[in-house]
Protein backbone atom coordinates (compact mmCIF):
# COMPACT_ATOMS: atom_id res chain seq x y z
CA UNK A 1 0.78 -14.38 -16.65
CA UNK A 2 0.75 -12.24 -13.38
CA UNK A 3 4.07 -10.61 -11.74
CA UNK A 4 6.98 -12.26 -10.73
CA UNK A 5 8.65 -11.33 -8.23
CA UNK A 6 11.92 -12.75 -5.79
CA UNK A 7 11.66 -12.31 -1.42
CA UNK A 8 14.99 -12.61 0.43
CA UNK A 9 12.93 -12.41 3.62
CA UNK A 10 13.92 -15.97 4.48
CA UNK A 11 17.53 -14.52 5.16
CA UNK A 12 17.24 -12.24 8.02
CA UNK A 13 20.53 -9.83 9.61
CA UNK A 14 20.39 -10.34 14.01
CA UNK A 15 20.57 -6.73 14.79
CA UNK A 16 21.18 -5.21 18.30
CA UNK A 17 17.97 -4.57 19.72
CA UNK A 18 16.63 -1.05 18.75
CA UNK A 19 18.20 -1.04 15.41
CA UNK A 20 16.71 1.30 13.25
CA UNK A 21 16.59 -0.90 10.09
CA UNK A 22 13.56 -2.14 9.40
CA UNK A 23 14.14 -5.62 8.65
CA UNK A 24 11.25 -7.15 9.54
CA UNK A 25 8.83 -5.70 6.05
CA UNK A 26 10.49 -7.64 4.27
CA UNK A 27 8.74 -10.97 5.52
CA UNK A 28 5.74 -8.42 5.99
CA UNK A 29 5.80 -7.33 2.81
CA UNK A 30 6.26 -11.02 1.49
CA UNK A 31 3.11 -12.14 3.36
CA UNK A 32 1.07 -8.97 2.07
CA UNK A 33 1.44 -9.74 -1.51
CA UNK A 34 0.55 -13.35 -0.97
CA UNK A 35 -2.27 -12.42 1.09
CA UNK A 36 -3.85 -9.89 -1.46
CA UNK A 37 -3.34 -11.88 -4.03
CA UNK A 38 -0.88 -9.17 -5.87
CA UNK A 39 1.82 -12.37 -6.30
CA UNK A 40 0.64 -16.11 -7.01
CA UNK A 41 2.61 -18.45 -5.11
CA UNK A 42 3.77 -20.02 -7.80
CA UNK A 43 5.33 -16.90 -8.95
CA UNK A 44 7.07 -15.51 -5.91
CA UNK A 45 10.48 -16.90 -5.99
CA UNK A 46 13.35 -17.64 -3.30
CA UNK A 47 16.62 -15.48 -5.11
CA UNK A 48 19.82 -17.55 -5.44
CA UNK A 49 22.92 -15.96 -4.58
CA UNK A 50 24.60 -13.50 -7.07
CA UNK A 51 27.57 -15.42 -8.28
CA UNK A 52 30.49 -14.11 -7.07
CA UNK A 53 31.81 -13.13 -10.51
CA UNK A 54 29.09 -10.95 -11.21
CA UNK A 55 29.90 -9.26 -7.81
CA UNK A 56 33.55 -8.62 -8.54
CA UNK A 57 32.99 -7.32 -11.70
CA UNK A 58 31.69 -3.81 -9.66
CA UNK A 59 33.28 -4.59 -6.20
CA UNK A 60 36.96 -4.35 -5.42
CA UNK A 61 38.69 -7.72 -4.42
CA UNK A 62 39.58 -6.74 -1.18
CA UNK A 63 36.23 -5.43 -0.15
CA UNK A 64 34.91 -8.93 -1.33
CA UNK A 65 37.41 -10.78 0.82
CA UNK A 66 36.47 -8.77 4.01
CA UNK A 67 32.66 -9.25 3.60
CA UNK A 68 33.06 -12.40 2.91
CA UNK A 69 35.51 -13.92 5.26
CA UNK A 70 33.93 -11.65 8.23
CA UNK A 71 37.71 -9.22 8.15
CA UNK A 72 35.77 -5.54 8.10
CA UNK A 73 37.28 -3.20 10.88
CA UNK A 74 34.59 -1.89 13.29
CA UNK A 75 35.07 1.21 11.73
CA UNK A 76 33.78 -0.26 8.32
CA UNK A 77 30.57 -1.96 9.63
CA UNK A 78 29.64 1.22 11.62
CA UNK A 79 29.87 3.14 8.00
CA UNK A 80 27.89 0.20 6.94
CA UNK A 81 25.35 0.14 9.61
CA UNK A 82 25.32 -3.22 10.55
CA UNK A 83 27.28 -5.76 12.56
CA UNK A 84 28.91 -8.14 10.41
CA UNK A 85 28.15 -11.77 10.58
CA UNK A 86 27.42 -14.70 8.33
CA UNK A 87 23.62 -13.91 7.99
CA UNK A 88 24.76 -10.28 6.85
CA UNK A 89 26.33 -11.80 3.91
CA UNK A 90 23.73 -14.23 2.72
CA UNK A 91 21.39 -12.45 2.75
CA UNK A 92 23.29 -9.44 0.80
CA UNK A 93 24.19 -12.29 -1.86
CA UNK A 94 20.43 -13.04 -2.28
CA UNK A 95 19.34 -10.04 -1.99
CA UNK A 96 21.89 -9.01 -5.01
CA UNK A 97 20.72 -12.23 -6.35
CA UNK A 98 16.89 -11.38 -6.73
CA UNK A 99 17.65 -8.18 -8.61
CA UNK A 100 19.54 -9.90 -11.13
CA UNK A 101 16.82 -12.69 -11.23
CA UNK A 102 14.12 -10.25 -11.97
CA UNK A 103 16.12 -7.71 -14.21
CA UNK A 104 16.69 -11.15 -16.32
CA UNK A 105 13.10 -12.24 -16.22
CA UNK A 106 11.57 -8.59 -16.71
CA UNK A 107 13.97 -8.65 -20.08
CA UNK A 108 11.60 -11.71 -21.13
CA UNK A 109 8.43 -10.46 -20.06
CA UNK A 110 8.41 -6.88 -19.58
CA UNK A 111 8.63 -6.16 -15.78
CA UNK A 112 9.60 -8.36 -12.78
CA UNK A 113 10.44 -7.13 -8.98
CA UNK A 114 12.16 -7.59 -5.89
CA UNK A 115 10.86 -7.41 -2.94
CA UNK A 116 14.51 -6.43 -1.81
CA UNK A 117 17.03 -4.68 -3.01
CA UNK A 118 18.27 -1.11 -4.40
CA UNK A 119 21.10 -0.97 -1.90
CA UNK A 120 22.15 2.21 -3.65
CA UNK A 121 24.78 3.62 -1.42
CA UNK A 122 27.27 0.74 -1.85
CA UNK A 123 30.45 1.60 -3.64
CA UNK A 124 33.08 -0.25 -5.13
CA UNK A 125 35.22 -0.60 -1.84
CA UNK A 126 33.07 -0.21 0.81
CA UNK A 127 29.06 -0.17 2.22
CA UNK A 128 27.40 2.03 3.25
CA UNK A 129 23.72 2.91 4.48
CA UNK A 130 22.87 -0.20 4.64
CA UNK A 131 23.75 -1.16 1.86
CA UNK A 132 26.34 -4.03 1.44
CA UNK A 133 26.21 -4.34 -2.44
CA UNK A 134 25.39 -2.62 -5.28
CA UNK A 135 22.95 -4.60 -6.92
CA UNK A 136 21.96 -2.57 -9.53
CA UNK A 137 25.52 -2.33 -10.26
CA UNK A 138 26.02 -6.51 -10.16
CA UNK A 139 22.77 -7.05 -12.07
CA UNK A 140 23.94 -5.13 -15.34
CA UNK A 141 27.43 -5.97 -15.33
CA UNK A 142 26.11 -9.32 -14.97
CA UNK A 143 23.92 -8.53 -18.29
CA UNK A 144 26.30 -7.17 -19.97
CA UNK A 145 28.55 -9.89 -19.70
CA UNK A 146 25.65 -12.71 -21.13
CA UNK A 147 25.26 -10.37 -24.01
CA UNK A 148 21.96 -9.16 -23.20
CA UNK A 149 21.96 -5.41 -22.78
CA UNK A 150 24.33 -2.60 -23.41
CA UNK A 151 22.70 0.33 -22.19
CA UNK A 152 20.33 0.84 -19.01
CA UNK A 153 18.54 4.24 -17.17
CA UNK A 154 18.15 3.69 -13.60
CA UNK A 155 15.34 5.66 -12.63
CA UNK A 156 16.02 6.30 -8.63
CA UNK A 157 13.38 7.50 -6.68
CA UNK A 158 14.51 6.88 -3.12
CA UNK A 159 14.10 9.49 -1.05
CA UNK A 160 18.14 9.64 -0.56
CA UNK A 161 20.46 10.17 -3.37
CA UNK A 162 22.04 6.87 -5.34
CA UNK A 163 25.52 8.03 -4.38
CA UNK A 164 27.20 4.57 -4.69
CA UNK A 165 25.80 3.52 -8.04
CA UNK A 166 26.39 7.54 -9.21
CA UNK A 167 30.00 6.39 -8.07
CA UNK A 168 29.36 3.19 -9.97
CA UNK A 169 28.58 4.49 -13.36
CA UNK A 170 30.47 7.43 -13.59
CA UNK A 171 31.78 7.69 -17.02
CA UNK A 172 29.72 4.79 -18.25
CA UNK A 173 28.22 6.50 -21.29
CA UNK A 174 25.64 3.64 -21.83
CA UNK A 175 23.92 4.11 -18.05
CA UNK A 176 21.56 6.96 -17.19
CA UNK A 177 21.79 7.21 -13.44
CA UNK A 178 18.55 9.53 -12.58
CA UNK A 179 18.08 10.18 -8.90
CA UNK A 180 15.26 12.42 -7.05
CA UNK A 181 16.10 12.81 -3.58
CA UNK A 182 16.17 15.05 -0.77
CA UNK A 183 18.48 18.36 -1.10
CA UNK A 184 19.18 18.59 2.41
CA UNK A 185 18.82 14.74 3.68
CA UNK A 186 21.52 11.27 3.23
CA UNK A 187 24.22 11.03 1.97
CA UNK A 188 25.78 14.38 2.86
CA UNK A 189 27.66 14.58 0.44
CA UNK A 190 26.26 13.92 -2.75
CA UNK A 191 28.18 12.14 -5.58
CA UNK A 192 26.70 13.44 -9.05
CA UNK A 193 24.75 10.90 -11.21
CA UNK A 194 23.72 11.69 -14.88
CA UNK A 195 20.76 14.09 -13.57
CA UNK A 196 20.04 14.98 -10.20
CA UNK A 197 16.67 16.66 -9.07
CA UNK A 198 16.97 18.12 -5.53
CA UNK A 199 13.57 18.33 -2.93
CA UNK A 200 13.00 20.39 -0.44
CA UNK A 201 12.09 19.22 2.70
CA UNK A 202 8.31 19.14 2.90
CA UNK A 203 7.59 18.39 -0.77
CA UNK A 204 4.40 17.23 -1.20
CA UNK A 205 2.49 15.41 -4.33
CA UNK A 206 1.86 18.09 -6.63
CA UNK A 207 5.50 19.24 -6.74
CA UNK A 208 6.70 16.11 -6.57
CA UNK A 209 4.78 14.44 -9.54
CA UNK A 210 5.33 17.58 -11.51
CA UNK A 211 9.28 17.54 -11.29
CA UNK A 212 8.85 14.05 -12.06
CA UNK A 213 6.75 14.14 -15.08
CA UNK A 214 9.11 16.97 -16.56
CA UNK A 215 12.19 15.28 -16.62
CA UNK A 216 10.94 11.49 -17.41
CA UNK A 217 10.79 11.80 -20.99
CA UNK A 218 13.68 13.44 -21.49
CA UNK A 219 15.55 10.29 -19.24
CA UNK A 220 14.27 7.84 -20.99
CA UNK A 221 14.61 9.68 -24.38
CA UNK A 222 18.37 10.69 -23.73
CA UNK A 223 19.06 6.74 -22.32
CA UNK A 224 17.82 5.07 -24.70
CA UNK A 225 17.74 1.73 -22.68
CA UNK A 226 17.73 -1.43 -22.84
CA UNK A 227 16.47 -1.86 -19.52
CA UNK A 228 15.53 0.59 -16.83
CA UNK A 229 15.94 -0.31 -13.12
CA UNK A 230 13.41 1.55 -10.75
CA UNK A 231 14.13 1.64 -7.19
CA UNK A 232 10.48 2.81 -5.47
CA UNK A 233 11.44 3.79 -2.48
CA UNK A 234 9.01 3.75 -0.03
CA UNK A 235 10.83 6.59 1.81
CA UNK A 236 9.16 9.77 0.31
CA UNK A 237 6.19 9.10 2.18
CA UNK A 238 4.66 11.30 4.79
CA UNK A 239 4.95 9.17 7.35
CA UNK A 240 8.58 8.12 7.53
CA UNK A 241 10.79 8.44 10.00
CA UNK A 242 13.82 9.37 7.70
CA UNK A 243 12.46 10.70 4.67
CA UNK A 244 11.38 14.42 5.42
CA UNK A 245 9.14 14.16 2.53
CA UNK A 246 5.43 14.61 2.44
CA UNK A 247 3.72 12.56 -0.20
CA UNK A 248 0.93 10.39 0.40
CA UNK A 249 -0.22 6.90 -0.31
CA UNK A 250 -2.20 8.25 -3.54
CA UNK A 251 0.96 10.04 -4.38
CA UNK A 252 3.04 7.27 -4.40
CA UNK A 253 1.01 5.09 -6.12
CA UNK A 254 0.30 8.01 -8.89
CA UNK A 255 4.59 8.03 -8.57
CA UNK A 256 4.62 4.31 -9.47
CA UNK A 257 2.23 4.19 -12.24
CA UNK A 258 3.57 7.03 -13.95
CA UNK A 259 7.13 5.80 -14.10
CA UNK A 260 5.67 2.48 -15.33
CA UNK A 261 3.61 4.23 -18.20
CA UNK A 262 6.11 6.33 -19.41
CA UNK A 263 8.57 3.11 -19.49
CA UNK A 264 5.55 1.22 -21.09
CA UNK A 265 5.33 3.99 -24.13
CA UNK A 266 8.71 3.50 -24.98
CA UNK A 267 8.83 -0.21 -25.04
CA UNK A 268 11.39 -0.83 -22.43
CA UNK A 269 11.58 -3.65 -20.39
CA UNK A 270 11.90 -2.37 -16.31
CA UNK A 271 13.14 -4.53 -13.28
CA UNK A 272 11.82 -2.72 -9.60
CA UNK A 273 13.62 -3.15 -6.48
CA UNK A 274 11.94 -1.63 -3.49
CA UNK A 275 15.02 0.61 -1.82
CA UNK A 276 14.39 2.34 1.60
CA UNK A 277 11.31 2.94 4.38
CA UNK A 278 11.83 3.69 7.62
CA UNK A 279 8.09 4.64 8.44
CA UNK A 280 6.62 5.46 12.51
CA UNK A 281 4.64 2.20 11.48
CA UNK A 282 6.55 -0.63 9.70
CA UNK A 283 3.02 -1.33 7.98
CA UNK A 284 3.23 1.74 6.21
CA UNK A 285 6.06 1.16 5.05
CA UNK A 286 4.83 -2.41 4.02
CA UNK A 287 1.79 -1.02 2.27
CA UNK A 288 4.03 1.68 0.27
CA UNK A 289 5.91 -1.29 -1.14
CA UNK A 290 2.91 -3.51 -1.77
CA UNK A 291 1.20 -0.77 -3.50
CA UNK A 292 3.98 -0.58 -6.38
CA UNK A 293 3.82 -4.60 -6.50
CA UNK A 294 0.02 -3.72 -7.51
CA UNK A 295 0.65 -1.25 -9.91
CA UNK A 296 3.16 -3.16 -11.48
CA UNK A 297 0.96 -6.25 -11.55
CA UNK A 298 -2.14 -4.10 -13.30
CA UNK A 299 0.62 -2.62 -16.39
CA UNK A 300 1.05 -6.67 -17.09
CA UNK A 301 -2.36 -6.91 -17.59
């Protein structure tokens, strides 16, 4: 059968040169799983754009409008983090897009990914962080309204904390928003989620995948999901230039497989989205992500 997974790295953002968003992995990363042999061609998909409905069932009207018709004060994209422009807003519909494509898909066949996506810090009237829109967010209310779930655990492992889909969810008894993130990095100001875990800068492997494995089962047990979105961040890693963390390519990998397993024993169906990396060397960064395409692959046997 082999993974299935949806690249928005056709639709790229022109930012000013310098930029520190990396947007360049995601063709990278697009070209490494084709190369290895992770993703069949046949199964690596161009997203279509999240319908607009979907969209303003979590986004305010007003933020729509000004995303869409190109209206954001300067003030607003510099929250954001990028310039607005037309390519800005295709590519945040198809990048929304390919998390609801796979989240769909992984409900038919047990996991699915994007090679995009977890824009976490989007709220329901504004981006920010780079992130445009919540597509987490869009992707279950987008279930929800076919009928197809009720409940989902988003299992958040970006190295900075989900505070726009904590925002999101807040009061939603049927989601379990779990983030692990660092104490002291982005956002600031943290905006609680269902359970928090809090790292300390320099956190290596062992902790990490300890305070992991203690608090999975209990997520998933408490959830009781339908579906569980996990954004693998490829941020924690020792070598990135925003993450403060200091886990290593085994570590991740040991990160990915273990959330996959203990999804696996409870018979959940789980849609990735890669989130954040800012590594010294984009290819890092690239091989972070590939990595958890891998794993994911090898758990579809």
């Amino acid at each position: 059968m082999g993974l299935h997974a949806w690249s928005s790295a056709h639709y790229v953002i022109p930012l000013p040169e310098g930029h520190r968003f990396p947007i360049a992995k995601y063709a990278l990363l697009r070209d490494a799983v084709l190369a290895e042999g992770i993703v069949r061609p046949e199964a690596l998909h161009d997203p279509a754009r999240a319908p607009l409905e979907d969209i303003a069932r979590v986004h305010d009207t007003a933020y729509i409008e000004r995303l869409l018709h190109g209206t954001m004060p300067s003030a607003e994209q510099r929250t954001l983090g990028f310039p607005w422009s037309e390519h800005l807003v295709e590519r945040s519909l198809r990048a929304s897009g390919g998390t609801l494509e796979a989240a769909t898909h992984a409900l038919d066949v047990g996991i699915a990914m994007n090679l995009a996506g977890g824009t976490h810090h989007a709220f329901a009237t504004h981006g920010e962080g780079f992130c445009v829109l919540n597509d987490v967010a869009i992707a279950t209310a987008a279930l929800r309204a076919q009928g197809r779930i009720t409940r989902v655990a988003i299992i958040d492992l970006d190295v900075h904390q989900g505070n726009g889909t904590h925002a999101l969810f807040a009061g939603d008894d049927a989601a379990f928003t779990f983030s692990m993130h660092g104490r002291r990095n982005y956002p600031f100001r943290k905006v609680a989620g269902r359970l928090d875990v809090e790292l300390e800068d320099g956190t290596g492997d062992s902790e990490y995948l300890e305070r992991l494995g203690d608090v999975l089962p209990s997520v998933l047990a408490e959830s009781r999901p339908d579906l569980v979105f996990y954004l693998a961040g490829a941020d924690p890693h020792e070598g990135d230039t925003l993450g403060r963390l200091k886990l290593t390519f085994d570590g991740l990998m040991r990160r990915d497989a273990m959330v996959l397993d203990a999804v696996r024993s409870v018979g959940v169906p789980v849609a990735i989205a890669i989130a954040g990396g800012y590594g010294r060397d984009i290819h890092d960064t690239v091989r972070v992500h590939a990595n958890t395409a891998r794993i994911a692959r090898d758990f579809l046997g």
